[in-house]
Protein backbone atom coordinates (compact mmCIF):
# COMPACT_ATOMS: atom_id res chain seq x y z
CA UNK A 1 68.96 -17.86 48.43
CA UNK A 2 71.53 -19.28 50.79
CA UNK A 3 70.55 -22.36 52.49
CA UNK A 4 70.85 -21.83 56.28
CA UNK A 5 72.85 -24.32 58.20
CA UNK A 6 70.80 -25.34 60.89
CA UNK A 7 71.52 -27.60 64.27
CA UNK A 8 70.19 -29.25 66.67
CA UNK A 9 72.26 -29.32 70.17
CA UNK A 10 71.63 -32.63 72.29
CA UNK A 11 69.31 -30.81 74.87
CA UNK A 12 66.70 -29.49 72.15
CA UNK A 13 66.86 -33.26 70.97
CA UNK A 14 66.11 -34.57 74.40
CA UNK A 15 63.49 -31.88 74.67
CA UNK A 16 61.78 -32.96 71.49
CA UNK A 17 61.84 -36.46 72.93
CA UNK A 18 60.04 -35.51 75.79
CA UNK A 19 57.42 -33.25 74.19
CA UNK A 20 56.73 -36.42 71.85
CA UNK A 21 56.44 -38.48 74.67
CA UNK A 22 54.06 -36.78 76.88
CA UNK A 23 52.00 -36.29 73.94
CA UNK A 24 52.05 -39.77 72.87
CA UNK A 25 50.26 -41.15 76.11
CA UNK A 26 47.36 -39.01 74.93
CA UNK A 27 47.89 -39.32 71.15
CA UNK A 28 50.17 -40.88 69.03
CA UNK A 29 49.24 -38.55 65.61
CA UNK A 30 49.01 -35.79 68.02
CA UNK A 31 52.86 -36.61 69.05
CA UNK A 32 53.70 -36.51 65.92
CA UNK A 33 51.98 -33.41 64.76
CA UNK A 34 53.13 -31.72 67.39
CA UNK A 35 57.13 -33.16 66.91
CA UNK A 36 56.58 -32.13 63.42
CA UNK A 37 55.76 -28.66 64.12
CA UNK A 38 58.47 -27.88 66.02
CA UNK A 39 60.85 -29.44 63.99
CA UNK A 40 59.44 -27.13 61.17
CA UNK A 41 59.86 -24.11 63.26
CA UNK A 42 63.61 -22.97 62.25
CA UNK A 43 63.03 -23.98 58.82
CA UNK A 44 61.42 -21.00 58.56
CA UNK A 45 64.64 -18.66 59.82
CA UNK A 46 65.40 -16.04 57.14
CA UNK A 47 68.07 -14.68 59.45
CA UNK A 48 69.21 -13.98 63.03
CA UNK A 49 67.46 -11.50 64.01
CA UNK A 50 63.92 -12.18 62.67
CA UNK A 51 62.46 -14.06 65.81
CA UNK A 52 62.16 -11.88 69.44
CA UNK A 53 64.97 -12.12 72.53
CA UNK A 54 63.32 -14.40 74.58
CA UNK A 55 61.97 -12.70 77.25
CA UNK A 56 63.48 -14.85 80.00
CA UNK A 57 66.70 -15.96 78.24
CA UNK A 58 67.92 -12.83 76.68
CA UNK A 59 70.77 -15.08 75.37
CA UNK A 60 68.40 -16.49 72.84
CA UNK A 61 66.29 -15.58 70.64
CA UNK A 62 62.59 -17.40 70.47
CA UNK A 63 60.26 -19.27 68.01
CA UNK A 64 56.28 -19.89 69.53
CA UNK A 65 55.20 -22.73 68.09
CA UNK A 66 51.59 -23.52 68.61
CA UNK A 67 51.29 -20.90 71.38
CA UNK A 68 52.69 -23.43 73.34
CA UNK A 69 56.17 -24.11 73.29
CA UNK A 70 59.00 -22.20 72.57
CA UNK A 71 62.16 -22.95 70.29
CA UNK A 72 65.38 -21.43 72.01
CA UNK A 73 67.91 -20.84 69.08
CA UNK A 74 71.37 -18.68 68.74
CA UNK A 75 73.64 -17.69 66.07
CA UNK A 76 77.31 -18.17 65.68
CA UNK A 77 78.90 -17.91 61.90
CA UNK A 78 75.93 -18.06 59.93
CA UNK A 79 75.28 -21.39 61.87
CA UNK A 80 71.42 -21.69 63.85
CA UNK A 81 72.02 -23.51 67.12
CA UNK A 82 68.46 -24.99 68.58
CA UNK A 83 69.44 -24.77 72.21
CA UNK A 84 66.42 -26.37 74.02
CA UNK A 85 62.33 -26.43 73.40
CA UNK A 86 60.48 -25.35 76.55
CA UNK A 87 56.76 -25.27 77.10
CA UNK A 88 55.51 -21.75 77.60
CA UNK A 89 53.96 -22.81 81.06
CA UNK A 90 56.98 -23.78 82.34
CA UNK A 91 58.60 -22.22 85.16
CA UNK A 92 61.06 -19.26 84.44
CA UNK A 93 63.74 -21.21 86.15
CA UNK A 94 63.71 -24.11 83.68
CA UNK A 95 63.67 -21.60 80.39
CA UNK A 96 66.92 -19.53 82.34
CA UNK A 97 68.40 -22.78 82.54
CA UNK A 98 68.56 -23.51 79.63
């Protein structure tokens, strides 16, 4: 099977930073569970279409990680683009924003 060619935009990185961060204060293997996780999540892309429209952002389409935050991804030429992570309690606003 093809190898997907997967990438990671500069907001999803500064997302991921932030997500480790907040947990870190409470955990630090908790942060890094939780980074790893996520940074798992498109790994397991088989193609485009296999993950839900997010239901906010119809522009992307949506991996739930941990029932609690959600990978934002799109795809252009066969390429994944991660687009932003977003906790699932965040406002609406932030996630159309995006």
């Amino acid at each position: 099977m093809r190898k997907l060619k997967i990438i990671w935009t500069t907001q999803a990185k500064e997302d991921l930073k932030n997500i480790f961060e907040f947990w870190k204060k409470k955990s630090l293997q908790g942060a890094i569970n939780v980074r790893s996780d996520i940074l798992k999540s498109p790994k397991t892309i088989l193609y485009s279409e296999q993950y839900q429209v997010d239901d906010i952002n119809s522009k992307y389409r949506r991996i739930v990680v941990r029932g609690n935050y959600k990978v934002l991804y799109k795809v252009e030429s066969k390429t994944f683009f991660i687009m932003g992570v977003v906790g699932t309690a965040q406002s609406p606003e932030v996630i159309k924003e995006k």
